[in-house]
N, C-alpha and C. Protein backbone atom coordinates (compact mmCIF):
# COMPACT_ATOMS: atom_id res chain seq x y z
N UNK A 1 40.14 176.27 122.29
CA UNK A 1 40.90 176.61 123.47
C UNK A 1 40.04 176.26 124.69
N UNK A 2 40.82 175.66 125.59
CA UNK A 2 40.14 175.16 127.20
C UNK A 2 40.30 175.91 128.13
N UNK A 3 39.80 177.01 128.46
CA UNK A 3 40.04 177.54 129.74
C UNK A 3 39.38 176.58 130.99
N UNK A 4 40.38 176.84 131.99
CA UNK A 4 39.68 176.24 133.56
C UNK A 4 40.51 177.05 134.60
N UNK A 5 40.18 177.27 135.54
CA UNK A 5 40.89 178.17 136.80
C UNK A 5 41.72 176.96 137.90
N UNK A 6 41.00 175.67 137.67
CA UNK A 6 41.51 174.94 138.35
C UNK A 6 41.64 175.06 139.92
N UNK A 7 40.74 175.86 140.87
CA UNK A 7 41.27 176.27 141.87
C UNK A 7 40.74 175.35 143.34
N UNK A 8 40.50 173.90 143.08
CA UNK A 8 40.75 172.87 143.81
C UNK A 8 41.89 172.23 144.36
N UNK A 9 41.97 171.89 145.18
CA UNK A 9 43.06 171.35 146.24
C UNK A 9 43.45 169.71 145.49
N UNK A 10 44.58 169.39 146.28
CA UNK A 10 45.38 168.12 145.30
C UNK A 10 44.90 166.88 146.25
N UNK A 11 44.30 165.80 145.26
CA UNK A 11 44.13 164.85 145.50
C UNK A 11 45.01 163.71 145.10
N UNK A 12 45.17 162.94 146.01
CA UNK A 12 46.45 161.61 145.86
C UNK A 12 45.54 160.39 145.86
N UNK A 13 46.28 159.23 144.85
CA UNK A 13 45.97 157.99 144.97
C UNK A 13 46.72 157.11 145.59
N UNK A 14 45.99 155.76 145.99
CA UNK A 14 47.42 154.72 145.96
C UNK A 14 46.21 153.40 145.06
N UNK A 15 47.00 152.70 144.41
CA UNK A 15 46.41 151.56 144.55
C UNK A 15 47.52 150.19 144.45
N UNK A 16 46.71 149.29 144.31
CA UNK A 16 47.45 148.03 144.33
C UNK A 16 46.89 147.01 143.31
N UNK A 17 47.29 146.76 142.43
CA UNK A 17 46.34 145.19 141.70
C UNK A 17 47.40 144.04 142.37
N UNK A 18 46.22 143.25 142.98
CA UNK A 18 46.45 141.91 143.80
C UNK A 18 46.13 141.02 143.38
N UNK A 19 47.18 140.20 142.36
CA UNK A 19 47.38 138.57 141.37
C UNK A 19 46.88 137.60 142.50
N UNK A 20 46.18 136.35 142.20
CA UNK A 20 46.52 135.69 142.54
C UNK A 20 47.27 134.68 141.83
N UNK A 21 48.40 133.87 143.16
CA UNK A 21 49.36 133.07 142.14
C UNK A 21 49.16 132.23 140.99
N UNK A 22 47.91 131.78 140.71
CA UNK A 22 47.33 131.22 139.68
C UNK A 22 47.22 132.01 138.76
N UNK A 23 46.93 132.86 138.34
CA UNK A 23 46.08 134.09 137.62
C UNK A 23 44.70 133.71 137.59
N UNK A 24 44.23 133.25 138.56
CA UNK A 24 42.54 133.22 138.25
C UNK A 24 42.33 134.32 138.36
N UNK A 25 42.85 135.07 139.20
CA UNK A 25 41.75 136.24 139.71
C UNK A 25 42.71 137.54 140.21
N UNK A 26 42.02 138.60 139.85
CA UNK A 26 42.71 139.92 140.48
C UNK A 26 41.50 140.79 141.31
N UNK A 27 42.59 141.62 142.35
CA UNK A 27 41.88 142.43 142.95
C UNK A 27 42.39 143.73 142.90
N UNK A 28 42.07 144.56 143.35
CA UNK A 28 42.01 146.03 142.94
C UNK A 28 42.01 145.87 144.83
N UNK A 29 42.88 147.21 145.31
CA UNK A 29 42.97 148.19 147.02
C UNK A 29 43.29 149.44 146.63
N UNK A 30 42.22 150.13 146.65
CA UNK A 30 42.50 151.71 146.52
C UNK A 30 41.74 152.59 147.15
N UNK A 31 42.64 153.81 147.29
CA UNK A 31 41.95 154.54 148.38
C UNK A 31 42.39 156.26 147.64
N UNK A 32 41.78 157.03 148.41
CA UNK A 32 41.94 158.61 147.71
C UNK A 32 42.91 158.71 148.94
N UNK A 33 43.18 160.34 148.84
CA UNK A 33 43.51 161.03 150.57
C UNK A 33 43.38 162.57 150.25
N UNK A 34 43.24 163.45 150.64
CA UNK A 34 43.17 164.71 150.22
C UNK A 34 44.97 165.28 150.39
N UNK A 35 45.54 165.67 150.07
CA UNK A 35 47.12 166.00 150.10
C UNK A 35 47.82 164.99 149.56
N UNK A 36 49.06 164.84 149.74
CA UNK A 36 50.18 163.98 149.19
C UNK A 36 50.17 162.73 150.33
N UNK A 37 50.43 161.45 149.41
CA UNK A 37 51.24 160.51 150.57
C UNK A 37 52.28 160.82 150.75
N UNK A 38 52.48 160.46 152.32
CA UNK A 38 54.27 160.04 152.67
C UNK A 38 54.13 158.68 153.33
N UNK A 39 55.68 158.34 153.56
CA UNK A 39 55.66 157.29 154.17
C UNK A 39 54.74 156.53 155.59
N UNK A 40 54.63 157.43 155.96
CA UNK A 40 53.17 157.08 157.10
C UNK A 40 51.91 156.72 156.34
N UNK A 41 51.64 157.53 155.62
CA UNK A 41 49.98 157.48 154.80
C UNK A 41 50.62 155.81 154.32
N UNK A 42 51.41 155.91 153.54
CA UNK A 42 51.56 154.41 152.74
C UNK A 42 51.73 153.37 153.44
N UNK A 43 52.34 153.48 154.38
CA UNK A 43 52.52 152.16 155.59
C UNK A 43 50.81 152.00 156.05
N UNK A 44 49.87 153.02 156.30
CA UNK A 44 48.40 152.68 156.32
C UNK A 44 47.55 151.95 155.42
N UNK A 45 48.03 152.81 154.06
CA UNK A 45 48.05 151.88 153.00
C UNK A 45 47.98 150.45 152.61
N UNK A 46 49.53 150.40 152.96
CA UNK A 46 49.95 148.48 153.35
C UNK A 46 49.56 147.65 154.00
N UNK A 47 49.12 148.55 155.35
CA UNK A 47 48.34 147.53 156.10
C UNK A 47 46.86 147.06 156.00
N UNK A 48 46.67 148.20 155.51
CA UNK A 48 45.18 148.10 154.87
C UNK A 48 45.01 146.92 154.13
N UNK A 49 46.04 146.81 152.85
CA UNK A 49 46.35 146.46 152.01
C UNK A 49 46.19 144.85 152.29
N UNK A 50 47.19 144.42 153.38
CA UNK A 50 47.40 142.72 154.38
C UNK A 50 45.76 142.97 154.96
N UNK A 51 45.16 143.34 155.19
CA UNK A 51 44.08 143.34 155.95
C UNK A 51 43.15 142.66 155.23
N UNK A 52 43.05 143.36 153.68
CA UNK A 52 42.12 143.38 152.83
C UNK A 52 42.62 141.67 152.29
N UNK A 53 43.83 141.26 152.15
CA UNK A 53 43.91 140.16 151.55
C UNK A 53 44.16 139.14 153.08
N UNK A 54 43.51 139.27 154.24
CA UNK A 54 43.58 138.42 154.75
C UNK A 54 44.90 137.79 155.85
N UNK A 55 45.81 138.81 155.47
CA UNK A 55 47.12 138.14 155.82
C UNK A 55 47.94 137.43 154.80
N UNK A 56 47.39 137.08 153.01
CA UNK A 56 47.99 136.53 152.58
C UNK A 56 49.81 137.25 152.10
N UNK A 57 50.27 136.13 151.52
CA UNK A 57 51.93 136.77 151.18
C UNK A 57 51.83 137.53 150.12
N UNK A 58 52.45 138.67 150.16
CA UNK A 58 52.47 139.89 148.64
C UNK A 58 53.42 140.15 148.66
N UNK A 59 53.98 139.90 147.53
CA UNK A 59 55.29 140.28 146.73
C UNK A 59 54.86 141.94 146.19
N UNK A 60 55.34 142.64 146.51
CA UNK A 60 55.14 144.44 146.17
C UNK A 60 55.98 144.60 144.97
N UNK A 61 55.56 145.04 144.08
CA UNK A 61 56.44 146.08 143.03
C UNK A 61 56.21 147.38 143.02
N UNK A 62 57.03 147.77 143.13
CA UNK A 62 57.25 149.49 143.73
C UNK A 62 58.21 150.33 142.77
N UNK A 63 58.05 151.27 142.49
CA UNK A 63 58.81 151.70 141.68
C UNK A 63 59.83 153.34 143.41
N UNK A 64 60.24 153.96 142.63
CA UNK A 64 61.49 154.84 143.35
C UNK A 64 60.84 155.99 143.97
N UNK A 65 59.95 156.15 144.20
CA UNK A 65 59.12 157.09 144.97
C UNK A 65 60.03 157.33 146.30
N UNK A 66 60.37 158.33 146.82
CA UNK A 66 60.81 158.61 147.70
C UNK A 66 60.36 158.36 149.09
N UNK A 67 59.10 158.17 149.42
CA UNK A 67 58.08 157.95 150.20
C UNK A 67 58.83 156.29 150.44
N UNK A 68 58.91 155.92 149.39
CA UNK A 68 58.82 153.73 149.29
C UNK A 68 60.07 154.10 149.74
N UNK A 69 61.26 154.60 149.87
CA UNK A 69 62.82 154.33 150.16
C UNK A 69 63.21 155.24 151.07
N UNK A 70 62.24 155.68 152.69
CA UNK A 70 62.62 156.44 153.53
C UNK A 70 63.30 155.47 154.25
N UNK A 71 63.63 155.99 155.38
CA UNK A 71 64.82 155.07 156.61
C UNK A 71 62.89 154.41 157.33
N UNK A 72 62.21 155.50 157.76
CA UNK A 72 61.00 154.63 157.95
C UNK A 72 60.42 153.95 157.36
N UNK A 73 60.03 153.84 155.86
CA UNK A 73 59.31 152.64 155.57
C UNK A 73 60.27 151.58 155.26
N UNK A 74 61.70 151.54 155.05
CA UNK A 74 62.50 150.79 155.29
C UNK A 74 62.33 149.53 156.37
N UNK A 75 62.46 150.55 157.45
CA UNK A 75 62.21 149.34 158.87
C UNK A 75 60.98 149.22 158.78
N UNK A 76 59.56 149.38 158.47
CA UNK A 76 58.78 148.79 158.55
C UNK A 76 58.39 147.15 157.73
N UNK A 77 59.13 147.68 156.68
CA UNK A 77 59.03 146.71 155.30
C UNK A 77 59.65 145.72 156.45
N UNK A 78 60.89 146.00 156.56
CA UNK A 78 61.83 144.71 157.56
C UNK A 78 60.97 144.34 158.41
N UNK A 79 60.45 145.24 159.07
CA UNK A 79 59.21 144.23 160.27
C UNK A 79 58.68 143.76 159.72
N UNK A 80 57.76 143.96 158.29
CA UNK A 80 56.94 142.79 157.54
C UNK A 80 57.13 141.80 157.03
N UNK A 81 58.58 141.72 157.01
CA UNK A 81 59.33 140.45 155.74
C UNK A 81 58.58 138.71 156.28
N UNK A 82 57.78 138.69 157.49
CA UNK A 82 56.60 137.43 157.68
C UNK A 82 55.74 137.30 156.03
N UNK A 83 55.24 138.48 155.91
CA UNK A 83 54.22 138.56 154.75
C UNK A 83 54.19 139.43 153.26
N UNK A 84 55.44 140.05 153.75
CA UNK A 84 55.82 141.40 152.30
C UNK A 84 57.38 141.42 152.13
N UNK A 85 57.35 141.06 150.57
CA UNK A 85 58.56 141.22 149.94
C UNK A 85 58.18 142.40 148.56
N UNK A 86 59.36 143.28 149.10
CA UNK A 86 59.11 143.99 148.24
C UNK A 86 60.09 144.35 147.00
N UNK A 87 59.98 144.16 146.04
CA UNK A 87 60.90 143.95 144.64
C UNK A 87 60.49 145.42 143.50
N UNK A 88 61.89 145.95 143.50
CA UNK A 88 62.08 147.54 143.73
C UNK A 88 62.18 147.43 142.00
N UNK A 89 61.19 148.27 141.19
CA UNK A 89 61.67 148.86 139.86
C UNK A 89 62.57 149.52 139.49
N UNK A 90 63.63 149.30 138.14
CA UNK A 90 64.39 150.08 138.00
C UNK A 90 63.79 151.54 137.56
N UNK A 91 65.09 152.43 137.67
CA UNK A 91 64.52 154.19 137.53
C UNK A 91 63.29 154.13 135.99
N UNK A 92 62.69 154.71 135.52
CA UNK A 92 62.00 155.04 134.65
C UNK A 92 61.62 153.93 133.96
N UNK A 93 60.77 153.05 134.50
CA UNK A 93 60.34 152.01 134.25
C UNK A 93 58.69 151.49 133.66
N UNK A 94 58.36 152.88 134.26
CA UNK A 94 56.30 152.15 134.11
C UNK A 94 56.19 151.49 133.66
N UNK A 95 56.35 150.88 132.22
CA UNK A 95 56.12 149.79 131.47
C UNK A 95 56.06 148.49 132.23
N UNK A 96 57.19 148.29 133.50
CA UNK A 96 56.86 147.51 134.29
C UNK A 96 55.82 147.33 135.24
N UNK A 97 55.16 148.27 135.41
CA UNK A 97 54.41 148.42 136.56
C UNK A 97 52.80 148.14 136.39
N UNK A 98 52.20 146.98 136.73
CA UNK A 98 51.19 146.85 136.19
C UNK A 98 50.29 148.04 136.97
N UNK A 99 50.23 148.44 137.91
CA UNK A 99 49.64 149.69 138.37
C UNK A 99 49.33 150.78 137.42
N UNK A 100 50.59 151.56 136.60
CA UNK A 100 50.35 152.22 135.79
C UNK A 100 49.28 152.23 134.53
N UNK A 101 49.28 150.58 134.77
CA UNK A 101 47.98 150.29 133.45
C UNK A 101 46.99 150.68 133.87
N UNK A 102 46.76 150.15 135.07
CA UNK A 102 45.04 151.13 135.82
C UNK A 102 45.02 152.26 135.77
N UNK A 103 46.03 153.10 136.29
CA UNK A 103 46.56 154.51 135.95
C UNK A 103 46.07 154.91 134.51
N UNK A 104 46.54 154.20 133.51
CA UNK A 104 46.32 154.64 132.39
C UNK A 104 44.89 154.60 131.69
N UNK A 105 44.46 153.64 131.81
CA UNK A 105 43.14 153.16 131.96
C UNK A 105 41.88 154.19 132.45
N UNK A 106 41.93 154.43 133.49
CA UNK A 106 41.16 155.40 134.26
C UNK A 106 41.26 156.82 133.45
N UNK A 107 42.63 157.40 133.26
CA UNK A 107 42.70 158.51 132.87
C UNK A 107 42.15 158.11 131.62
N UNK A 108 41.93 157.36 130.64
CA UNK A 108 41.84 157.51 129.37
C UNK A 108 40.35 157.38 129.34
N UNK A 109 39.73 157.22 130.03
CA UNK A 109 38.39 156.67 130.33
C UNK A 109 37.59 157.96 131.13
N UNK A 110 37.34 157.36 132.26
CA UNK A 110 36.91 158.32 133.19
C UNK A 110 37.22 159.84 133.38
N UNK A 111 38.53 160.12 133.35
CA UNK A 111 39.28 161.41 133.57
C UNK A 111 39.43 161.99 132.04
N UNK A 112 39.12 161.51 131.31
CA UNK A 112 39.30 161.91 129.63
C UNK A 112 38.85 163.38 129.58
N UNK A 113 39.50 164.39 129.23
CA UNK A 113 38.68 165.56 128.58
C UNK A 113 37.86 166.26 129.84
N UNK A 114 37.78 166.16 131.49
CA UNK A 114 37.04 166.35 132.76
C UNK A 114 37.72 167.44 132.96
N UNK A 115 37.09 168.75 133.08
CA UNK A 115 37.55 169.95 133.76
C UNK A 115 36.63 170.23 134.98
N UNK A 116 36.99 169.81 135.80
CA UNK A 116 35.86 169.43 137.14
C UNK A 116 36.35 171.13 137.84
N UNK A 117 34.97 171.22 138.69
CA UNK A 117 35.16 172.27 139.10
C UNK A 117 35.64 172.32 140.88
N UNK A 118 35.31 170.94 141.01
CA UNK A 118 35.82 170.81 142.32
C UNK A 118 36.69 169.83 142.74
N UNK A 119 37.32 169.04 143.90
CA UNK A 119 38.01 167.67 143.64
C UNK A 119 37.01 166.58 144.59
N UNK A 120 35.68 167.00 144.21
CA UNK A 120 34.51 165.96 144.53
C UNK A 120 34.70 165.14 142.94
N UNK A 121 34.48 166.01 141.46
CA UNK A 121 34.50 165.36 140.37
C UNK A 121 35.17 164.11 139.97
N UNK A 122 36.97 164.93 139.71
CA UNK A 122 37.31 164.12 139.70
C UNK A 122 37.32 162.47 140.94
N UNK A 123 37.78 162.74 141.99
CA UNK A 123 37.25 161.48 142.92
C UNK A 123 36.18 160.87 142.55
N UNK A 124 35.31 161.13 142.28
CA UNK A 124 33.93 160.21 141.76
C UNK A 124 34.51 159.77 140.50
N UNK A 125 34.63 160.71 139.47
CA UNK A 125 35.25 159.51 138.44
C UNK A 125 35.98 158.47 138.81
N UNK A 126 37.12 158.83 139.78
CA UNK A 126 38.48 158.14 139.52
C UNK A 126 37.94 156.76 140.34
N UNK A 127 36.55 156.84 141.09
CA UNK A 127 36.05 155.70 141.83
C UNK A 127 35.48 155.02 140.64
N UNK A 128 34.72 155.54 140.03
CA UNK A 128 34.08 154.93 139.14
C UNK A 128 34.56 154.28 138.37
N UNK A 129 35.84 154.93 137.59
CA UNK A 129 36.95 153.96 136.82
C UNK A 129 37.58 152.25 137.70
N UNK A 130 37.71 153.19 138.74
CA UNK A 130 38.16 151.46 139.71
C UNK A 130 37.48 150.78 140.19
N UNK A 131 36.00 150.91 140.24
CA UNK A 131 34.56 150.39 140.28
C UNK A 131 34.76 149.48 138.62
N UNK A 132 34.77 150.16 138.08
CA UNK A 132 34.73 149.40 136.58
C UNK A 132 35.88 148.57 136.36
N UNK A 133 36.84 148.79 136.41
CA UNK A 133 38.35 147.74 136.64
C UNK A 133 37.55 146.53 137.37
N UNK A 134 37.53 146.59 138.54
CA UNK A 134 37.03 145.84 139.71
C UNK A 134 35.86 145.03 138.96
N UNK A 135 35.03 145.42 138.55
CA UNK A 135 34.14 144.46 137.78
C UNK A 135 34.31 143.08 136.82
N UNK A 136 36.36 143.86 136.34
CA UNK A 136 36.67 143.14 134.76
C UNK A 136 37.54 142.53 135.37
N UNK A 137 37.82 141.33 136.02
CA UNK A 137 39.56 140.78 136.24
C UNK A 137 40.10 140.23 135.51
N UNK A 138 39.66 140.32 134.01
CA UNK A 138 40.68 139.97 132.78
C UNK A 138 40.92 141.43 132.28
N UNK A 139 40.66 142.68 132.54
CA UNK A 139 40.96 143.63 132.62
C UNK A 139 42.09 143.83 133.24
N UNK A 140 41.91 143.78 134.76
CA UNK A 140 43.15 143.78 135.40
C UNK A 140 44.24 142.54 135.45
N UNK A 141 43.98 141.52 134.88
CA UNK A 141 45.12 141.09 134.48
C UNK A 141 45.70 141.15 133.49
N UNK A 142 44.83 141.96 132.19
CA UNK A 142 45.94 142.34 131.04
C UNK A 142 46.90 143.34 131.47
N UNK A 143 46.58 144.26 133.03
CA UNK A 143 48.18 144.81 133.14
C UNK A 143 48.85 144.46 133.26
N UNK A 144 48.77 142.96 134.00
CA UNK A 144 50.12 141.90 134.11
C UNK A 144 50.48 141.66 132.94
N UNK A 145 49.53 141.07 131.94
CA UNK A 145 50.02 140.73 130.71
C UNK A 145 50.63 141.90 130.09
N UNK A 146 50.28 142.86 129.78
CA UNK A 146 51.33 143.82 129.68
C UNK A 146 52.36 144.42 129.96
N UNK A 147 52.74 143.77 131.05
CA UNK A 147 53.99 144.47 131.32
C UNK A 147 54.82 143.01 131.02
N UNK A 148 54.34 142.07 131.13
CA UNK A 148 55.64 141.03 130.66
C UNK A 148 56.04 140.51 131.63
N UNK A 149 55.51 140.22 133.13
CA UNK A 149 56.01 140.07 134.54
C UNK A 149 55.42 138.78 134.51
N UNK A 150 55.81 137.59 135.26
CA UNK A 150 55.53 136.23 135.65
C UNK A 150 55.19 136.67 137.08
N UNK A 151 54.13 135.48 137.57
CA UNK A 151 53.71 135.50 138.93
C UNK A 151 54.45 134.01 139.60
C-alpha cells in the first residue's frame, strides 16, 4: 500500500513535437506553468512556439480542449492563418496525437512510481524526460510513426 498526502499545488504542461517536412529532424517546445492553461496562456504558448521555429509554417494538431475552441483563440488562430493551420482531432482520439506519445513516454519513465513531496519533483523530472526526448529525434519521430499521420 502507497500512502502520500499529496498536498502540492497543480502543475500544467504544454508541449509541441515540431516535424520537419522531410522527417529529418524533430523538435520538442515545452514549457511548465504553475495552475491550468487557458486560452491566453496557450496563445503565449503559440507564439512562443513561431518564435522558437523562426517564423516557419506549422500545421497544429490539436485535439478538443476547450481552451483550443474559445471565440478567443478562434480569432487569434484567424489572425495567424500567414503561418498556422490548425487541423482539429476527432473526440477521443490520442492515438492520433503524436504529443500524447511524449506524454506517455515521460510518464512511463521519469514520472514512473514518483510520490514527490513537492511540485519542484515532479517538474524536474518532467524536464528531464523532455531533456531526454530532445536528445533522441528518432525518438520523437516514432510518435509520428505511431500514430500513422503523413507530413
Amino acid at each position: 500500500m502507497l500512502r502520500h498526502r499529496f498536498n502540492w499545488k497543480r502543475l500544467s504542461m504544454a508541449a509541441a513535437v515540431a516535424y520537419a517536412h522531410d522527417r529529418c529532424d524533430a523538435r520538442i517546445i515545452f514549457e511548465t506553468r504553475a495552475g491550468a492553461y487557458n486560452d491566453e496562456s496557450l496563445i503565449e504558448f503559440l507564439q512562443a512556439l513561431h518564435d522558437e521555429l523562426d517564423g516557419a509554417k506549422v500545421t497544429l494538431i490539436w485535439d478538443g480542449l476547450p481552451s483550443h475552441r474559445s471565440r478567443r483563440m478562434q480569432a487569434w488562430i484567424h489572425a495567424q492563418r500567414r503561418w498556422l493551420v490548425v487541423e482539429r482531432l476527432p473526440g477521443y482520439a490520442p492515438d492520433l496525437n503524436p504529443v500524447e506519445g511524449l506524454w506517455g513516454n515521460v510518464k512511463g519513465r521519469e514520472l514512473a512510481n514518483l510520490c514527490a513531496d513537492s511540485i519542484d519533483q515532479p517538474a524536474d523530472a518532467v524536464h528531464a524526460g523532455i531533456d531526454r526526448i530532445r536528445a533522441d529525434a528518432e525518438l520523437a519521430l516514432a510518435f509520428l510513426r505511431h500514430c500513422g499521420l503523413s507530413l
